[in-house]
Protein backbone atom coordinates (compact mmCIF):
# COMPACT_ATOMS: atom_id res chain seq x y z
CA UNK A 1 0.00 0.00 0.00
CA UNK A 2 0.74 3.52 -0.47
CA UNK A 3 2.62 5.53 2.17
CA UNK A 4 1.94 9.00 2.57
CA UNK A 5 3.27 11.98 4.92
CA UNK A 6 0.56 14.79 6.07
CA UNK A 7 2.31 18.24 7.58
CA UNK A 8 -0.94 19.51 9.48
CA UNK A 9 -1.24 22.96 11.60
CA UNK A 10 -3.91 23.55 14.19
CA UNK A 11 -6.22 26.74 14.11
CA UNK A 12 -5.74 28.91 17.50
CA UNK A 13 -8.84 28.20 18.86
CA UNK A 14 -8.17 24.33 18.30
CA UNK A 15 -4.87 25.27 20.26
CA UNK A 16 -7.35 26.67 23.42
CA UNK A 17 -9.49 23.85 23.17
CA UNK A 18 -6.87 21.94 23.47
CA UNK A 19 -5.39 23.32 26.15
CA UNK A 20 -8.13 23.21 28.00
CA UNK A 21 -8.85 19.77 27.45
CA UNK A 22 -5.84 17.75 26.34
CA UNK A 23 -5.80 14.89 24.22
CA UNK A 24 -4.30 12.32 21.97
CA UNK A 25 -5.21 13.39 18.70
CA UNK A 26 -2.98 10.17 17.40
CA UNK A 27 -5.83 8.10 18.52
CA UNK A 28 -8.45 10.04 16.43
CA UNK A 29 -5.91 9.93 13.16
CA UNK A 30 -5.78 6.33 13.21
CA UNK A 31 -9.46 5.44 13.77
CA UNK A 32 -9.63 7.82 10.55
CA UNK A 33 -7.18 6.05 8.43
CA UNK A 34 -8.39 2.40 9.60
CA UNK A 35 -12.04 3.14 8.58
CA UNK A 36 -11.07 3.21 5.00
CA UNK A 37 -8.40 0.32 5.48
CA UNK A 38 -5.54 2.02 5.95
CA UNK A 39 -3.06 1.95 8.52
CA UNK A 40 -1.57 5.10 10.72
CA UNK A 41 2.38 4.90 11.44
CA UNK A 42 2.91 7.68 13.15
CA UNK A 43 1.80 11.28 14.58
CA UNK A 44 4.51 14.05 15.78
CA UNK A 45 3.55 17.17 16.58
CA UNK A 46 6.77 19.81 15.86
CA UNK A 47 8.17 23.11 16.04
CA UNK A 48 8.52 25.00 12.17
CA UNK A 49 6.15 25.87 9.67
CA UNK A 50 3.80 23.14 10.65
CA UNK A 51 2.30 22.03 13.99
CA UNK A 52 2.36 18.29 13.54
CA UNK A 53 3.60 15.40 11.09
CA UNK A 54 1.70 11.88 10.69
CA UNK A 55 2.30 9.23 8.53
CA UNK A 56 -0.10 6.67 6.73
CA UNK A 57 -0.67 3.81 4.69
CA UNK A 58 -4.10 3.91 2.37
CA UNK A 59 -5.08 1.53 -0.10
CA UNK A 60 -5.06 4.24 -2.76
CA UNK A 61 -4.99 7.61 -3.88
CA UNK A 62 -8.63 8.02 -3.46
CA UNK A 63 -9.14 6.42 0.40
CA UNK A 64 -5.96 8.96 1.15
CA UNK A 65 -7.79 11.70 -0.38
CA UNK A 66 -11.46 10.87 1.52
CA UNK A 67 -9.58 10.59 4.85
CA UNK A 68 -7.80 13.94 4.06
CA UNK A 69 -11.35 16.01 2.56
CA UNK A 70 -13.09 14.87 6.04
CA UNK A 71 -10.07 15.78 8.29
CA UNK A 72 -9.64 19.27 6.20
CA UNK A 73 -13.61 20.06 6.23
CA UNK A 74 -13.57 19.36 9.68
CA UNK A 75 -12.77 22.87 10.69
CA UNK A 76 -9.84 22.22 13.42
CA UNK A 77 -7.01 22.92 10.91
CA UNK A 78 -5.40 25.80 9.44
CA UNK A 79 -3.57 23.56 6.94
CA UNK A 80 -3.26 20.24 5.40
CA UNK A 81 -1.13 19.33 2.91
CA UNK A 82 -0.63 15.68 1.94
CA UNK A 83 2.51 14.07 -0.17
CA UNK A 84 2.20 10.55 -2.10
CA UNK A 85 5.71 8.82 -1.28
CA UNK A 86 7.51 6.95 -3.12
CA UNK A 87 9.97 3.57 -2.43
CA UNK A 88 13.26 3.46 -3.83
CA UNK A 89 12.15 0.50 -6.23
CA UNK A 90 9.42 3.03 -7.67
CA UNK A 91 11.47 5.90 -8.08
CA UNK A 92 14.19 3.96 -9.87
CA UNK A 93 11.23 2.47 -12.34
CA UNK A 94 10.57 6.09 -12.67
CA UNK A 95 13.82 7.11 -13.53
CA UNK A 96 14.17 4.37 -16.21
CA UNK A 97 10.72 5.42 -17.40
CA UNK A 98 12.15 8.98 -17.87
CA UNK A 99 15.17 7.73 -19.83
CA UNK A 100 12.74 6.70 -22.48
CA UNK A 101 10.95 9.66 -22.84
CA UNK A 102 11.87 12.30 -25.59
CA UNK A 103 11.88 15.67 -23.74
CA UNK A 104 12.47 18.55 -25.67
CA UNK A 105 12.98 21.73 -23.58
CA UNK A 106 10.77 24.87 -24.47
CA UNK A 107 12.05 27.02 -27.36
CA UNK A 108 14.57 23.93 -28.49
């Protein structure tokens, strides 16, 4: 399956709620991820750009997507980006791939 890594940041007041009323927001992210037969491998919040890092397994594009439209519409987050990784076995297919394709740079 698919792995794929999620850079998340929490809205203020989702910051005072949580404050007020800590919990393990790991716990939600993996029932999230399991109800469309995925898998959650981790969940780090951080210091940076973004408040928190997870990272999941999905069946596909599409279950990935579904889990990531209900956590974004949810109304918790400021941001929500989501990256499709890649092994080292399918990046070197890719790069072989690429070899065979004629690219001709613009104006050439």
């Amino acid at each position: 399956m698919p792995l794929y890594l999620s850079r998340f940041s929490y809205t203020p007041e989702t910051w005072a709620r949580l404050t007020g009323h800590p919990e393990d927001r790991a716990k939600a992210a993996r029932s999230y991820i399991e109800s469309v037969g995925g898998k959650l491998h981790g969940f780090w919040y951080a210091f940076g750009a973004y408040d928190g890092y997870s990272l999941w397994e999905a069946p596909d594009n599409v279950s990935m997507s579904a889990v990531a439209l209900a956590i974004s519409g949810g109304g918790a987050l400021s941001s929500f980006e989501t990256t499709v990784l890649l092994t080292v076995d399918e990046t070197l297919e890719a790069l072989r791939k690429a070899e065979r394709i004629q690219y001709r740079a613009p104006g050439s």
